[in-house]
C-alpha atoms as a PDB file:
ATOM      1  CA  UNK A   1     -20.742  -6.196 358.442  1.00  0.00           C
ATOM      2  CA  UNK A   2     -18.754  -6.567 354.901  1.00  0.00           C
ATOM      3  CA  UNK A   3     -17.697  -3.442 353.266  1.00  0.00           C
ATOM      4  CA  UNK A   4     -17.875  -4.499 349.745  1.00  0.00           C
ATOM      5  CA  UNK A   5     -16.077  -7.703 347.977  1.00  0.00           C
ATOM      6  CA  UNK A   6     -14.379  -7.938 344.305  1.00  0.00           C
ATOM      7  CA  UNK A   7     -13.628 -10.717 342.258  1.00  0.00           C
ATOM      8  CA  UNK A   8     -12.357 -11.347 339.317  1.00  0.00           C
ATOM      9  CA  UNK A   9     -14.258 -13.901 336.251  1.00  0.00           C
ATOM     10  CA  UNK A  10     -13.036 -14.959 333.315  1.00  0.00           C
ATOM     11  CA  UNK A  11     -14.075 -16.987 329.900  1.00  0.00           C
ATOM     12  CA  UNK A  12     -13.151 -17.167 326.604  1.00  0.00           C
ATOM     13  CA  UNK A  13     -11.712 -13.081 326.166  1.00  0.00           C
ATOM     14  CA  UNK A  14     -14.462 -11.610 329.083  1.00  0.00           C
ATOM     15  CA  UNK A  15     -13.400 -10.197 331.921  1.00  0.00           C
ATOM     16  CA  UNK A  16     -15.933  -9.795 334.307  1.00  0.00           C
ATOM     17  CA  UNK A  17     -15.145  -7.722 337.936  1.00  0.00           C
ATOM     18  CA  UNK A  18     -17.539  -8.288 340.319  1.00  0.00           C
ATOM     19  CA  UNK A  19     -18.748  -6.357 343.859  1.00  0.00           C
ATOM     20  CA  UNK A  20     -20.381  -8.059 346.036  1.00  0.00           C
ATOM     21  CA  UNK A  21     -22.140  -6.116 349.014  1.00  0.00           C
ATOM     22  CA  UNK A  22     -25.293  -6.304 351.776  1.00  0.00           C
ATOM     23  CA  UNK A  23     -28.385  -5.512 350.121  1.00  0.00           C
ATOM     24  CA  UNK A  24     -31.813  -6.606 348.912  1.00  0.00           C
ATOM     25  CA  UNK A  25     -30.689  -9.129 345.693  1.00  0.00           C
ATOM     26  CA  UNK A  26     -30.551  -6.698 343.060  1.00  0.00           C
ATOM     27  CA  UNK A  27     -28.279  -7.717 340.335  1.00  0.00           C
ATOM     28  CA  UNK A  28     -26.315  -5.002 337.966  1.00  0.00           C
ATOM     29  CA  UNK A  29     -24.527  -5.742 334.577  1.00  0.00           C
ATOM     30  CA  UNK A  30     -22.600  -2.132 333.388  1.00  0.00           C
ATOM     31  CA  UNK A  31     -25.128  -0.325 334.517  1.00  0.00           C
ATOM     32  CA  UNK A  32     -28.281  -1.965 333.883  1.00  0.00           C
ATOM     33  CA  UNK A  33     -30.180  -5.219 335.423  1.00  0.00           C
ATOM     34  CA  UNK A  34     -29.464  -8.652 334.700  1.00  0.00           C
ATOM     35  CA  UNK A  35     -32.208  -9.562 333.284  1.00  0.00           C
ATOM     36  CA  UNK A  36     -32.330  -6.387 330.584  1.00  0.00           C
ATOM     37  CA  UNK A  37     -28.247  -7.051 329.454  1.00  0.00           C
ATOM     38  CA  UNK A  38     -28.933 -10.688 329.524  1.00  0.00           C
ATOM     39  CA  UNK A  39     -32.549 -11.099 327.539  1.00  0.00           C
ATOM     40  CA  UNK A  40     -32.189 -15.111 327.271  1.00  0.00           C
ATOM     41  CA  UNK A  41     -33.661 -17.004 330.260  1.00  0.00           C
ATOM     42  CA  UNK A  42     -31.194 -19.485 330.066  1.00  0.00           C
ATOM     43  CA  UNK A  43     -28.245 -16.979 330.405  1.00  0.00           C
ATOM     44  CA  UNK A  44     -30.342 -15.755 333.486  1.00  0.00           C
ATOM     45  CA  UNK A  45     -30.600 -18.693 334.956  1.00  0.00           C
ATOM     46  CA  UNK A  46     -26.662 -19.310 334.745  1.00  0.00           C
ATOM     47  CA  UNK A  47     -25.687 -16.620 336.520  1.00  0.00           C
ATOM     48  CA  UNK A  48     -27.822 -16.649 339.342  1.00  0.00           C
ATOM     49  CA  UNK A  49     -26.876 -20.740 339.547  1.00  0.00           C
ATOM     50  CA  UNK A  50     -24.304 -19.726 342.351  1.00  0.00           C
ATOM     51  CA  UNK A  51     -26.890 -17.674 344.682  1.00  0.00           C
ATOM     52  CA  UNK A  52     -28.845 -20.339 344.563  1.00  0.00           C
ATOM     53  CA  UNK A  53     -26.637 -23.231 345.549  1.00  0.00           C
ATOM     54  CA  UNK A  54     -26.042 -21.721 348.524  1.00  0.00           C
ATOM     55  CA  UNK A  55     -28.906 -20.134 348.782  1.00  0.00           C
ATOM     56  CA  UNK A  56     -28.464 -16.442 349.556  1.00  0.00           C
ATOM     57  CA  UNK A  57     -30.313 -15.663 346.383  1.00  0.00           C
ATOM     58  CA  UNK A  58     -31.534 -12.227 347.752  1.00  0.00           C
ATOM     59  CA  UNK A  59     -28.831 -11.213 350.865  1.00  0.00           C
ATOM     60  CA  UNK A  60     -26.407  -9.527 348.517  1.00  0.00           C
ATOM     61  CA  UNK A  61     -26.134  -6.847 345.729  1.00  0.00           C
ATOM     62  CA  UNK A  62     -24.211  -7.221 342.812  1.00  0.00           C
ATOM     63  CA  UNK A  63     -22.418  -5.076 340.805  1.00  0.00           C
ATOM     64  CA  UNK A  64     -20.480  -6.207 337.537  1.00  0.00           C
ATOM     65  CA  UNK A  65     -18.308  -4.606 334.900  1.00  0.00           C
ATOM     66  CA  UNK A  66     -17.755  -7.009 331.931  1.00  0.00           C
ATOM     67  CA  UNK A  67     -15.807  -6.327 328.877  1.00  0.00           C
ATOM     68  CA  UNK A  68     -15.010  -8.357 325.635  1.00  0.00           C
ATOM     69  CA  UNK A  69     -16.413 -11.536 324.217  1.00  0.00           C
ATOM     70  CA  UNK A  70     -20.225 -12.739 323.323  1.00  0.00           C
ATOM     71  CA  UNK A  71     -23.174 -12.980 325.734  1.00  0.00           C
ATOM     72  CA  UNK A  72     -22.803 -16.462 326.710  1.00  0.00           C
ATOM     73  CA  UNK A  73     -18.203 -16.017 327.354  1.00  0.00           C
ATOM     74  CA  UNK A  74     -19.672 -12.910 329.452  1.00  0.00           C
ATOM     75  CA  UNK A  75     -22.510 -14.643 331.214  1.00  0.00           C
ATOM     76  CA  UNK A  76     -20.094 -17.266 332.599  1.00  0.00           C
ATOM     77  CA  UNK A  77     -17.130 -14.871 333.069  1.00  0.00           C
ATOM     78  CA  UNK A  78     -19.980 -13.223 335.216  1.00  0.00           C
ATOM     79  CA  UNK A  79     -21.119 -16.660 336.912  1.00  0.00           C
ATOM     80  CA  UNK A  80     -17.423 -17.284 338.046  1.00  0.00           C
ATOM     81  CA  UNK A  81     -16.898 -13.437 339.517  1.00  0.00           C
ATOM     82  CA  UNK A  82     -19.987 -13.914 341.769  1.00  0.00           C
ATOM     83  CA  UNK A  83     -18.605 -17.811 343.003  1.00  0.00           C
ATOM     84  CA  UNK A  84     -15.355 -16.553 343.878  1.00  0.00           C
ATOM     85  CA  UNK A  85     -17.005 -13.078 345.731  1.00  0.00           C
ATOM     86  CA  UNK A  86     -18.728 -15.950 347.498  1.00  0.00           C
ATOM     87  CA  UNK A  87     -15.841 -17.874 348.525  1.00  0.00           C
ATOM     88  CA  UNK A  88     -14.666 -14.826 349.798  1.00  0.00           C
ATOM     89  CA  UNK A  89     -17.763 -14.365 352.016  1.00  0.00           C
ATOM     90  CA  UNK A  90     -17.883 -17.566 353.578  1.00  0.00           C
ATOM     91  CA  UNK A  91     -15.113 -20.367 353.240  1.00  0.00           C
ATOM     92  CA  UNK A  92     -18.050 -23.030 353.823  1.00  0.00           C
ATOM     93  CA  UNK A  93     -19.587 -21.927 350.124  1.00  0.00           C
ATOM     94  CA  UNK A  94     -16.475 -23.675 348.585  1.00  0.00           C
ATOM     95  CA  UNK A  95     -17.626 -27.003 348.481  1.00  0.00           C
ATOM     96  CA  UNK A  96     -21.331 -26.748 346.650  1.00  0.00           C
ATOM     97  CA  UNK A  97     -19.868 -24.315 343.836  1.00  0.00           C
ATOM     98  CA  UNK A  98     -16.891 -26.581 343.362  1.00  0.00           C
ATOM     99  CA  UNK A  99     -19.157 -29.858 342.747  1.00  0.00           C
ATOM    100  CA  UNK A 100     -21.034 -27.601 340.507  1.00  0.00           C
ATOM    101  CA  UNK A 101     -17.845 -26.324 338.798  1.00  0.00           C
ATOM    102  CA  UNK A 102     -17.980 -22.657 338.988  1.00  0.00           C
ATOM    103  CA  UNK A 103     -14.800 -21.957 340.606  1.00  0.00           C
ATOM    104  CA  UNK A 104     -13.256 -23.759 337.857  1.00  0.00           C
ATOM    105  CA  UNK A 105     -11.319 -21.569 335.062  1.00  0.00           C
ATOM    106  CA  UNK A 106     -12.534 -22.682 331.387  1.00  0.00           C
ATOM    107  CA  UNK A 107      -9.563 -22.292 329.694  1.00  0.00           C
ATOM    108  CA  UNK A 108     -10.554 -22.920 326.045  1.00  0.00           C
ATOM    109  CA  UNK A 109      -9.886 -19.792 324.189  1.00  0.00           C
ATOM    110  CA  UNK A 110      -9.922 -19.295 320.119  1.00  0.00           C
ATOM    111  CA  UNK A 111      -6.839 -20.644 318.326  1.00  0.00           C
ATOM    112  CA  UNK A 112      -5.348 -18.585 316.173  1.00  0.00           C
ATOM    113  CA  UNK A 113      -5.177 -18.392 312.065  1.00  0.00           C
ATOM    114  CA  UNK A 114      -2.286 -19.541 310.545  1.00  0.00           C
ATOM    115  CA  UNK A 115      -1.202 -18.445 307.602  1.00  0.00           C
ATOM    116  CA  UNK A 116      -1.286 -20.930 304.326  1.00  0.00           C
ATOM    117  CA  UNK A 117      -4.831 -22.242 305.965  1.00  0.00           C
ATOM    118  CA  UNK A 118      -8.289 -20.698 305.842  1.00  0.00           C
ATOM    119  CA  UNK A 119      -8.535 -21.115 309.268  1.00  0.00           C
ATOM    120  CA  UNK A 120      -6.944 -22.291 312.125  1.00  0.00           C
ATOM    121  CA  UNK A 121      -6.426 -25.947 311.367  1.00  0.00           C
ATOM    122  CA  UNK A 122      -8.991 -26.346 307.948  1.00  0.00           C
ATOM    123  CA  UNK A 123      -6.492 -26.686 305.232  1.00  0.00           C
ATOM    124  CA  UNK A 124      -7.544 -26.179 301.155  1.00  0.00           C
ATOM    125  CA  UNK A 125      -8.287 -28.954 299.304  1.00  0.00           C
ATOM    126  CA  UNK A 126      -5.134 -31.686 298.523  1.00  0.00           C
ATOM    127  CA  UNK A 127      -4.736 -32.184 295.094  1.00  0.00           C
ATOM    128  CA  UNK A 128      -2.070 -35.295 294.146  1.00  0.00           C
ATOM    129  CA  UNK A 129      -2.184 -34.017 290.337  1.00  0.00           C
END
């Protein structure tokens, strides 16, 4: 019998930690469900993507704390917390969430400004006279 497993998710500047434990399927975003933090059905449907490729869509609770970014940065910060917690589980899970990519990192993050440009690379108009 597991105790409780963490994992860590990331994307874009969310964090997401994420305990994974024996239970009935309930999922838990700070403190409320899933499906009340996350109103869009399609952000829904990307986090519980992992349960169901490898289909223990209602074995496990899951608790998550995620800080920083939008809805969607958090929603797959969230996604990739619950594929590693699986990984953890049970080695053979490794595979189907891998050919789905959700063990994978996204490491696009916002450049910064730089000064002398409105934004990052968008420069003001060139005038030759």
């Amino acid at each position: 019998m597991i105790e409780m497993i963490n994992a860590t998710g990331r994307r874009k500047s969310s964090v997401a930690r994420v305990y994974l434990k024996k239970g009935e399927g309930k999922i838990e975003v700070n403190g409320k469900d899933y499906k009340e933090y996350f109103p869009q059905i399609h952000v829904q449907i990307s986090i519980t993507a992992p349960l169901e490729t490898v289909e223990v869509a209602n074995i496990y609770d899951i608790k998550v704390n995620v800080i920083g970014g939008g809805f969607k940065g958090q929603a797959e910060a969230v996604r990739m917390g619950i594929s590693r917690a699986l990984v953890m589980l049970n080695e053979d899970f490794r595979k189907p969430l891998k050919s789905r990519k959700f063990l994978t990192r996204d490491a696009r993050e916002v450049e910064r400004k730089k000064y002398g440009k409105p934004k990052a690379r968008k420069s003001f108009q060139f005038s030759k006279r």
